[in-house]
N, C-alpha and C. Protein backbone atom coordinates (compact mmCIF):
# COMPACT_ATOMS: atom_id res chain seq x y z
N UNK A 1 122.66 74.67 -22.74
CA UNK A 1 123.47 73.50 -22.99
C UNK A 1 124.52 73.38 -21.89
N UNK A 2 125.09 72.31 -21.51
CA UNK A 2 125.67 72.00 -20.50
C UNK A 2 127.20 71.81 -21.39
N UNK A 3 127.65 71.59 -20.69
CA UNK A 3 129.80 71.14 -21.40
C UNK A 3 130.17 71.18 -20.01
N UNK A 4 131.00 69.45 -20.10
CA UNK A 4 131.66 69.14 -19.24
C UNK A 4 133.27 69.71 -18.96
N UNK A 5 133.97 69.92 -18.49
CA UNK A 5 135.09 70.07 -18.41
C UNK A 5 136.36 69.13 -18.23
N UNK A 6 137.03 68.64 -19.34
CA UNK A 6 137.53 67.34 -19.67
C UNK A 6 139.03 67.61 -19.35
N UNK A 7 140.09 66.23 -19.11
CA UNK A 7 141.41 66.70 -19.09
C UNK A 7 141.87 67.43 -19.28
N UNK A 8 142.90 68.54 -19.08
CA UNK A 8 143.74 69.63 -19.65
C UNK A 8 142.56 71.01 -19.41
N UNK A 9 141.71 70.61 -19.11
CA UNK A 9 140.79 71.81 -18.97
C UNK A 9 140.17 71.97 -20.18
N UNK A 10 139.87 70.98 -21.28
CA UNK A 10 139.48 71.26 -21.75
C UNK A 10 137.91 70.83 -22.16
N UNK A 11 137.51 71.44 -23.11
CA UNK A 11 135.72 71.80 -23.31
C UNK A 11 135.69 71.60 -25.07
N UNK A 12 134.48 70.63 -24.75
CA UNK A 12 134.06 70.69 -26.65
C UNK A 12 132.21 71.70 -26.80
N UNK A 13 132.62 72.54 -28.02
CA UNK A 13 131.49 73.18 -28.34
C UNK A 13 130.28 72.44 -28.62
N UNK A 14 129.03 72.15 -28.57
CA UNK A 14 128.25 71.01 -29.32
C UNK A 14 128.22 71.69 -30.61
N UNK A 15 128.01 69.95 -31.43
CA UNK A 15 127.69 70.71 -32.68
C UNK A 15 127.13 71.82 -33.16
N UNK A 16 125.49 72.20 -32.20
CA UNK A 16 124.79 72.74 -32.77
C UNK A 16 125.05 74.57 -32.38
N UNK A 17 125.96 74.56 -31.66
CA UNK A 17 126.46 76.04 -31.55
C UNK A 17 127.46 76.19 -32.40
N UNK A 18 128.53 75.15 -32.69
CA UNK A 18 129.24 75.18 -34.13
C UNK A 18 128.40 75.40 -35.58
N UNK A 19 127.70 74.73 -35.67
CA UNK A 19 126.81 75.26 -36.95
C UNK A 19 126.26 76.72 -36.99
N UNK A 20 126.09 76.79 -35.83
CA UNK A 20 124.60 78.27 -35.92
C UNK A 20 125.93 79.15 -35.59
N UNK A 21 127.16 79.17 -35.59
CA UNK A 21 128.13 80.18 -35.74
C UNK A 21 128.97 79.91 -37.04
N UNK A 22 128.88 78.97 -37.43
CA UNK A 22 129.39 78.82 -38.39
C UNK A 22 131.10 78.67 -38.05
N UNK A 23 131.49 77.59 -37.03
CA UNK A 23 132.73 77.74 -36.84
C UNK A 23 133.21 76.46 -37.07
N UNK A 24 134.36 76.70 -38.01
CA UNK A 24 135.46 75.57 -38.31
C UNK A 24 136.84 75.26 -37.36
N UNK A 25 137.45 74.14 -37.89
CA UNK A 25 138.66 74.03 -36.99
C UNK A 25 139.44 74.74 -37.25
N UNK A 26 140.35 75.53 -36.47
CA UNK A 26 141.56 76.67 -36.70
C UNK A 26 140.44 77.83 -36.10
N UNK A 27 139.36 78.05 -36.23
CA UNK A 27 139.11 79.58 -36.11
C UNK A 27 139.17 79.83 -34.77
N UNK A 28 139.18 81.42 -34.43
CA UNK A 28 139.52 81.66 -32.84
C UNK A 28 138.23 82.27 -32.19
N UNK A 29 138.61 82.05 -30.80
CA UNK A 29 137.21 81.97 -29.93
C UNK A 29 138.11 83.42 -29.27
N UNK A 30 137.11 84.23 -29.17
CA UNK A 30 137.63 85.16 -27.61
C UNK A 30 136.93 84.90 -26.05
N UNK A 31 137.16 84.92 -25.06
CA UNK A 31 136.59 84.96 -23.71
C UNK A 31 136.76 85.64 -23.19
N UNK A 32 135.83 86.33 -22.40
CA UNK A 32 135.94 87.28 -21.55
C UNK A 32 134.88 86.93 -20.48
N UNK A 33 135.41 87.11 -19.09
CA UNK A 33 134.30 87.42 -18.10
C UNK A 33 133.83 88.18 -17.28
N UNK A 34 132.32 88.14 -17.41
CA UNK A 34 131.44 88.99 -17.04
C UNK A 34 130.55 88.75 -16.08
N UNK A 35 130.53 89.38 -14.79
CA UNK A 35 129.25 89.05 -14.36
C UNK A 35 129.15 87.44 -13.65
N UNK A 36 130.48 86.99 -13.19
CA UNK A 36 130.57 85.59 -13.15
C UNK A 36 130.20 84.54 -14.35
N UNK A 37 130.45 85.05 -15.57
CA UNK A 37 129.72 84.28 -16.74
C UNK A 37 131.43 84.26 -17.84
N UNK A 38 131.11 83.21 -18.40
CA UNK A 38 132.35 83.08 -19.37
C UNK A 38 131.68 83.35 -20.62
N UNK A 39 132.00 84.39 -21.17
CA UNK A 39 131.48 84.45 -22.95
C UNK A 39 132.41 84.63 -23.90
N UNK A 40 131.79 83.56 -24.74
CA UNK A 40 132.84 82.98 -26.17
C UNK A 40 132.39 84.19 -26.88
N UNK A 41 132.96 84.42 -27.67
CA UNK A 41 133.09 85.33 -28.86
C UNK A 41 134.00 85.04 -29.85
N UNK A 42 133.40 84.25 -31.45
CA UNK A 42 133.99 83.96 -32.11
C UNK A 42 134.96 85.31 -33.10
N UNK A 43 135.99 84.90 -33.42
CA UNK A 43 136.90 85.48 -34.01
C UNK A 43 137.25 85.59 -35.42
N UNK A 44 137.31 86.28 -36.68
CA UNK A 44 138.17 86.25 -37.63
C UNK A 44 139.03 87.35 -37.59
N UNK A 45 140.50 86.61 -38.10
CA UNK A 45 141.66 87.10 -38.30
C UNK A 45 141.21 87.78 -39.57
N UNK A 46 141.85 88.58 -39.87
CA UNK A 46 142.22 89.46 -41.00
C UNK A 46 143.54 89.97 -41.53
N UNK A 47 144.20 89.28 -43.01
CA UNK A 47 145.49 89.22 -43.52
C UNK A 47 146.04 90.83 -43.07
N UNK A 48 146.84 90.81 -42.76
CA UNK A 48 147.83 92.25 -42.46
C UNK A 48 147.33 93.27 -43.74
N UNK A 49 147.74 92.57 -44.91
CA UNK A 49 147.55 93.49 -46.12
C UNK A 49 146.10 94.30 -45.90
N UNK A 50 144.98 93.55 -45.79
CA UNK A 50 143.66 93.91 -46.06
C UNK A 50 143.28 94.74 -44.63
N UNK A 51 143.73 94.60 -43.91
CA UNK A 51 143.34 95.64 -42.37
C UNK A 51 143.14 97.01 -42.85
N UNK A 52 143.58 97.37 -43.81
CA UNK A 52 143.03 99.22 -43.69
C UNK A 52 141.60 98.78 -44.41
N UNK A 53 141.64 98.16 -45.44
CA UNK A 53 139.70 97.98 -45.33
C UNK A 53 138.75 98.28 -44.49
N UNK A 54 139.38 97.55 -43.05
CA UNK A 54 138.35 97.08 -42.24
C UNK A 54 138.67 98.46 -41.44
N UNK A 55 139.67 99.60 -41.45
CA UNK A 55 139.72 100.32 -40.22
C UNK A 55 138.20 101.40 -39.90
N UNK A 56 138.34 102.31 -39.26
CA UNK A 56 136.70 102.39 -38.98
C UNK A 56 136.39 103.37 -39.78
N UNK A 57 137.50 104.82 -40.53
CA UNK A 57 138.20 105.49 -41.48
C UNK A 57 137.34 105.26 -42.58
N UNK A 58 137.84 103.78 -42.94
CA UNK A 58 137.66 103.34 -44.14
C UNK A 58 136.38 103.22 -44.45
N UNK A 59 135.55 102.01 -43.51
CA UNK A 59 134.15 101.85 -43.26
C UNK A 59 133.43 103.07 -43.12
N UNK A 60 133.49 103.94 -42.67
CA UNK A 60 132.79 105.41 -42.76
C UNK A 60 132.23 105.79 -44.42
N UNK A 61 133.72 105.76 -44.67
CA UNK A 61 133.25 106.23 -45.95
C UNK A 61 133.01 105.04 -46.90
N UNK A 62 133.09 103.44 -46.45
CA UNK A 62 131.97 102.77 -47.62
C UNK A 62 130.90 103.16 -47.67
N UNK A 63 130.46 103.83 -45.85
CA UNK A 63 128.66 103.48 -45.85
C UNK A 63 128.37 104.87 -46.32
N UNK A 64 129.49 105.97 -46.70
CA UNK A 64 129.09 107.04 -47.15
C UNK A 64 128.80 107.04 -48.98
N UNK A 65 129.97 106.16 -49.12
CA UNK A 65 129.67 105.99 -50.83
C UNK A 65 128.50 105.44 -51.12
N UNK A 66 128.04 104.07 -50.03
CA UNK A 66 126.99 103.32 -50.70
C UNK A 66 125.70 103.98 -50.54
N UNK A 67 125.56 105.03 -49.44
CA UNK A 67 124.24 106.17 -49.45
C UNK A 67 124.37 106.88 -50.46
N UNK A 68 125.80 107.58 -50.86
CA UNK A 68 125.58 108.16 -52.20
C UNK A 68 124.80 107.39 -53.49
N UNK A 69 125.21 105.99 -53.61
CA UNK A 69 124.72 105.83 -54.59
C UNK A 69 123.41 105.19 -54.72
N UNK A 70 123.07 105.18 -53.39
CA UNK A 70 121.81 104.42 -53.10
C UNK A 70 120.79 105.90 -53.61
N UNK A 71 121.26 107.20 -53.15
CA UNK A 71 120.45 108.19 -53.52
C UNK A 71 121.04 109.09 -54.57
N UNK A 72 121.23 108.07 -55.25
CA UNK A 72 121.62 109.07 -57.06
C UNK A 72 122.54 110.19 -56.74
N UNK A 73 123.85 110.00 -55.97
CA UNK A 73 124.21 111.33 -56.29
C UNK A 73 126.01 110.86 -55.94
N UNK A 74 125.25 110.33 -57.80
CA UNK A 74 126.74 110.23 -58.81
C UNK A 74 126.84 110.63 -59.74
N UNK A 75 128.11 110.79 -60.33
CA UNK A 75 127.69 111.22 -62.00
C UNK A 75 128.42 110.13 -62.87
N UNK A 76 128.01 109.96 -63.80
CA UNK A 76 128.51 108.75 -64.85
C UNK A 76 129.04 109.34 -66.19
N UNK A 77 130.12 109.06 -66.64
CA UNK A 77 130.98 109.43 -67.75
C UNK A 77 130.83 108.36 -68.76
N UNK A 78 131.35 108.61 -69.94
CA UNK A 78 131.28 107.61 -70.74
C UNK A 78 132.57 107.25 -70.98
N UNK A 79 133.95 108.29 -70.90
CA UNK A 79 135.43 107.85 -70.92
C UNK A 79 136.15 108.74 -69.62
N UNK A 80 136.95 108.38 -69.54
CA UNK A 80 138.13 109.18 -68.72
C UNK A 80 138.32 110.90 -69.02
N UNK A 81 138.46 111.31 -70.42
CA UNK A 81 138.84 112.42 -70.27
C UNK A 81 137.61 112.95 -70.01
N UNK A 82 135.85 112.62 -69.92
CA UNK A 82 134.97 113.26 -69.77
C UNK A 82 134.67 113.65 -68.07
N UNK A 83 135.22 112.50 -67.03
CA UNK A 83 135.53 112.75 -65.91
C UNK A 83 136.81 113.25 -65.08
N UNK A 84 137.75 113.54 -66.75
CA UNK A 84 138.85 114.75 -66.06
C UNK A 84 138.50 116.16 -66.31
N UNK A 85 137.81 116.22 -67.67
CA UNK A 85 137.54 117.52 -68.23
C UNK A 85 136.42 118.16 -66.60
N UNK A 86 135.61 116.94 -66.37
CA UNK A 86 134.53 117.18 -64.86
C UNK A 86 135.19 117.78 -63.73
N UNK A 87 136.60 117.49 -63.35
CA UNK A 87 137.21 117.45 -62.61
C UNK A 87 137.97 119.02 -62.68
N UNK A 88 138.43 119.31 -63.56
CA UNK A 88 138.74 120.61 -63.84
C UNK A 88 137.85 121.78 -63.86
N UNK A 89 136.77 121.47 -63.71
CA UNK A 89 135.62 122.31 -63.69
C UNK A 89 136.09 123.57 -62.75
């Protein structure tokens, strides 16, 4: 696809790379260049609060919980004190 370069320097995405990224108004683009080449790289922000979610820490051990439970190796209680009494073991 071609894009002209308009007043102010600026550039419109065509629609059809907006759709197939799925990008709305407000969201952020990154650029970087490479190789004599300009590449977009779309962006989401993430609220301050929720950033330790995403740290890499954290993610380790989702994909460690979700193998655990993908291969049965959990144990299931029926109340609280049956997984404290477990715990004291």
């Amino acid at each position: 696809m071609v894009m002209q370069i308009r007043q102010n320097f600026q550039i419109t995405l065509p629609a059809e790379i907006r759709k197939k990224l799925h990008l709305e108004v407000g969201d952020f683009l990154e650029t970087e260049i490479k190789d004599g080449r300009v590449i977009i790289k779309p962006q989401k922000t993430i609220d301050a609060q929720q950033a330790w979610f995403w740290s890499k820490e954290w993610q380790e051990g989702e994909k460690e919980a979700q193998a655990d439970l993908e291969a049965g190796k959990v144990k299931k209680f029926k109340n609280v004190e049956d997984l404290i009494a477990d715990l004291d073991k």
